[in-house]
N, C-alpha and C. Protein backbone atom coordinates (compact mmCIF):
# COMPACT_ATOMS: atom_id res chain seq x y z
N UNK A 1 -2.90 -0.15 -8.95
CA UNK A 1 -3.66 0.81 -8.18
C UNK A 1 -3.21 2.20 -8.59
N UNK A 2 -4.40 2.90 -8.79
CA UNK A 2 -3.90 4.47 -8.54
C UNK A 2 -3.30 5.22 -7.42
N UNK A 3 -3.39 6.40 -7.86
CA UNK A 3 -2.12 7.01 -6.51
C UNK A 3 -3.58 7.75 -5.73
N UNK A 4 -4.78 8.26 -6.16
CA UNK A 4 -5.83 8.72 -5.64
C UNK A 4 -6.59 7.41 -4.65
N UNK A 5 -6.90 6.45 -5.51
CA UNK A 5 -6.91 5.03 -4.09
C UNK A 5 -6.18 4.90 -3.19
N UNK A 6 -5.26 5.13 -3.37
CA UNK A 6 -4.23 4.60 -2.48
C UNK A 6 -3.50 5.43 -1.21
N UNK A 7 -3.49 6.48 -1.77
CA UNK A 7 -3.81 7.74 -1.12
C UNK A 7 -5.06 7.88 0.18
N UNK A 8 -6.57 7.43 -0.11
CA UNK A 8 -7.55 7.40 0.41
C UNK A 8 -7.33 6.05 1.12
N UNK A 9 -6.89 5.04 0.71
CA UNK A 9 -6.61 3.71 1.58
C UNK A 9 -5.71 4.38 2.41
N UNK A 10 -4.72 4.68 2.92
CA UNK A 10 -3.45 5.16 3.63
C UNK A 10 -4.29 6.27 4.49
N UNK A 11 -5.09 7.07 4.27
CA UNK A 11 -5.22 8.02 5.09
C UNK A 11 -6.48 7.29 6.01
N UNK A 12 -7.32 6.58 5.45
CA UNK A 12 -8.30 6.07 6.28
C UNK A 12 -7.95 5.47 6.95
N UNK A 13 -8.99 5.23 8.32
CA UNK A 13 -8.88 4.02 9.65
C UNK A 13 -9.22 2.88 9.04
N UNK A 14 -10.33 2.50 8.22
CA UNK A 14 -10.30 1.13 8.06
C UNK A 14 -9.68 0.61 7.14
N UNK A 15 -9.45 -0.65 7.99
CA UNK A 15 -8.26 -2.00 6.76
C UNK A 15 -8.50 -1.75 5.27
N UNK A 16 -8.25 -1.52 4.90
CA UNK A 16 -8.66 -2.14 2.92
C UNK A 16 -7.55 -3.18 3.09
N UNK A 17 -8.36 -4.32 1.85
CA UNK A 17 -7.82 -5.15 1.40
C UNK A 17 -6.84 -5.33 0.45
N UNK A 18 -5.48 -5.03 0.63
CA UNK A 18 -4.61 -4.94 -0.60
C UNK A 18 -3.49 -5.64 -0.61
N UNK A 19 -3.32 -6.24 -1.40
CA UNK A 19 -2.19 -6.76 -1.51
C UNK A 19 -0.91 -6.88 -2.38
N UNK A 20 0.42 -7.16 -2.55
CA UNK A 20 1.45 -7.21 -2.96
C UNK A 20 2.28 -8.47 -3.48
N UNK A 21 1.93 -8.64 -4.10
CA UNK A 21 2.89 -10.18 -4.61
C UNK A 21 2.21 -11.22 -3.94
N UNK A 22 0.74 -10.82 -4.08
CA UNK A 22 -0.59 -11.53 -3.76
C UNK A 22 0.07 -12.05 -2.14
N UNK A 23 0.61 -11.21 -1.18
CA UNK A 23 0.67 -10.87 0.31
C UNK A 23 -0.42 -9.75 0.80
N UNK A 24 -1.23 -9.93 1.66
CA UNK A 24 -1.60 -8.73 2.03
C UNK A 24 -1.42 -7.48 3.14
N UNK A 25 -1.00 -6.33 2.61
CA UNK A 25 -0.13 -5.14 3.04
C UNK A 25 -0.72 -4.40 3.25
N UNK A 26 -0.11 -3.71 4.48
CA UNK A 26 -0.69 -1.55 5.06
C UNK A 26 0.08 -1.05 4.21
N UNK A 27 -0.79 -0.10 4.02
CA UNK A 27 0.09 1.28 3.24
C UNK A 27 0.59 1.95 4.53
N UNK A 28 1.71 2.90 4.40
CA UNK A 28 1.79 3.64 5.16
C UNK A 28 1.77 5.25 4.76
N UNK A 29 2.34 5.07 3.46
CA UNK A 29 2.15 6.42 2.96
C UNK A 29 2.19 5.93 1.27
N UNK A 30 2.07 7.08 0.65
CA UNK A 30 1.62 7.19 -0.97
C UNK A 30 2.64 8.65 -1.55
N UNK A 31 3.82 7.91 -2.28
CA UNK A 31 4.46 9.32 -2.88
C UNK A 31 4.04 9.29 -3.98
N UNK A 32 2.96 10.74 -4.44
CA UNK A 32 2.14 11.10 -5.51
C UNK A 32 3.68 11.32 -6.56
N UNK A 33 4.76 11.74 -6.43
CA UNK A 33 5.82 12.52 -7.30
C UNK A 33 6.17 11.24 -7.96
N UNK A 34 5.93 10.00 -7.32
CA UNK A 34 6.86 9.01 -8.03
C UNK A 34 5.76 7.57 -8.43
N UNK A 35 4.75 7.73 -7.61
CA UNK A 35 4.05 6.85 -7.52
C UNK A 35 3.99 5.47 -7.15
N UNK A 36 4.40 5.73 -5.91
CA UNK A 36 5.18 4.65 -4.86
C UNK A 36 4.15 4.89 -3.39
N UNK A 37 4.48 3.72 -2.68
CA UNK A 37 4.14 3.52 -1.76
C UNK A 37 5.06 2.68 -0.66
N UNK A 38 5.23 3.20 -0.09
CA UNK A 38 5.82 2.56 1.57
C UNK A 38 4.36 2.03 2.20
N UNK A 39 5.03 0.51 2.35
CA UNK A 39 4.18 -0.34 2.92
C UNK A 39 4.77 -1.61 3.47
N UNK A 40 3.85 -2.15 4.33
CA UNK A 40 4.45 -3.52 5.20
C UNK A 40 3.27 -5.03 5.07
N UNK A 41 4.57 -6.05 5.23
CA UNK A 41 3.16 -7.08 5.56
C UNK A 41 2.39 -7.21 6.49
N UNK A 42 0.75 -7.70 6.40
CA UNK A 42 0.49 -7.19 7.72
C UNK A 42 0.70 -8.36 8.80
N UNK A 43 1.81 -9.45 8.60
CA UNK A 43 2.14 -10.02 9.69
C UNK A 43 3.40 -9.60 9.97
N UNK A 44 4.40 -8.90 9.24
CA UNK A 44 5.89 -8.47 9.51
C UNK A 44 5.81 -7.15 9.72
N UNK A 45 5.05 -6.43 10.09
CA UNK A 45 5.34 -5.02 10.29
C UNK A 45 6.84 -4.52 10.19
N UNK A 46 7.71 -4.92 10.71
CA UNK A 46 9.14 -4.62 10.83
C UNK A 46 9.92 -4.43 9.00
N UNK A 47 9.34 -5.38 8.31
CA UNK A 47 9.69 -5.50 6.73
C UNK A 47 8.78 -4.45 5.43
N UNK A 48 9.20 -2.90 6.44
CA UNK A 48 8.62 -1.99 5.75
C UNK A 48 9.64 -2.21 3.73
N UNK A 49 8.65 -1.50 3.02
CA UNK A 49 9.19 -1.81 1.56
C UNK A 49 8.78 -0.47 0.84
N UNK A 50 9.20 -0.07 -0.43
CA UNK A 50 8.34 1.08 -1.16
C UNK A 50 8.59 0.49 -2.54
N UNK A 51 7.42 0.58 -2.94
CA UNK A 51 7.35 -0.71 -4.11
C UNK A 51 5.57 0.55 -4.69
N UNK A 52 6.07 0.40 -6.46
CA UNK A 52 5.21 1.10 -7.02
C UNK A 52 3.47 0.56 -6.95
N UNK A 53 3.26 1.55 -6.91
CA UNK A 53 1.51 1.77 -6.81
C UNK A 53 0.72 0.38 -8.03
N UNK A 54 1.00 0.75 -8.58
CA UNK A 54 1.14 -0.59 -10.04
C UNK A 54 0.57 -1.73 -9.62
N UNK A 55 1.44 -2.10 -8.51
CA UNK A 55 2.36 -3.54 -8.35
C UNK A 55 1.25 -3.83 -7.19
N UNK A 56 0.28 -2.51 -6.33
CA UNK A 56 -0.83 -3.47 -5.58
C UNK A 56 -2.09 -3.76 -5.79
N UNK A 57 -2.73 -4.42 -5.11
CA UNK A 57 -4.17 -4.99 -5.91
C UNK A 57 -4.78 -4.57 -4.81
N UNK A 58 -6.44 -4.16 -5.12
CA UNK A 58 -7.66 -3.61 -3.74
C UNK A 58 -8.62 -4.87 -3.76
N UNK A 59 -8.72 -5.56 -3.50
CA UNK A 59 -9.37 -7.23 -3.35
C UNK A 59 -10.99 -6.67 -2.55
């Protein structure tokens, strides 16, 4: 994923479909400087992660 998707996924209200090590995850935020994202599963909320932009898929 790009950092401009991902960016627009994170700031919007509705769900997008994305996922992480084919899990599917909220963004919570998008660091444009590094191209990372802080994000959670969306059944573990508590198991926040920041894992590169790369690494998620928009299904």
């Amino acid at each position: 994923m790009n950092k401009q998707p991902g960016k627009e996924i994170a700031a919007s209200p509705v769900m997008a479909n994305v996922t992480f090590n084919e899990v599917p995850v909220y963004i919570l935020h998008v660091e444009e400087s590094d191209e990372t994202a802080r994000i959670y599963p969306l059944d573990e909320p508590h198991k926040e992660q920041i894992v590169s932009l790369a690494s998620l898929r928009e299904h």
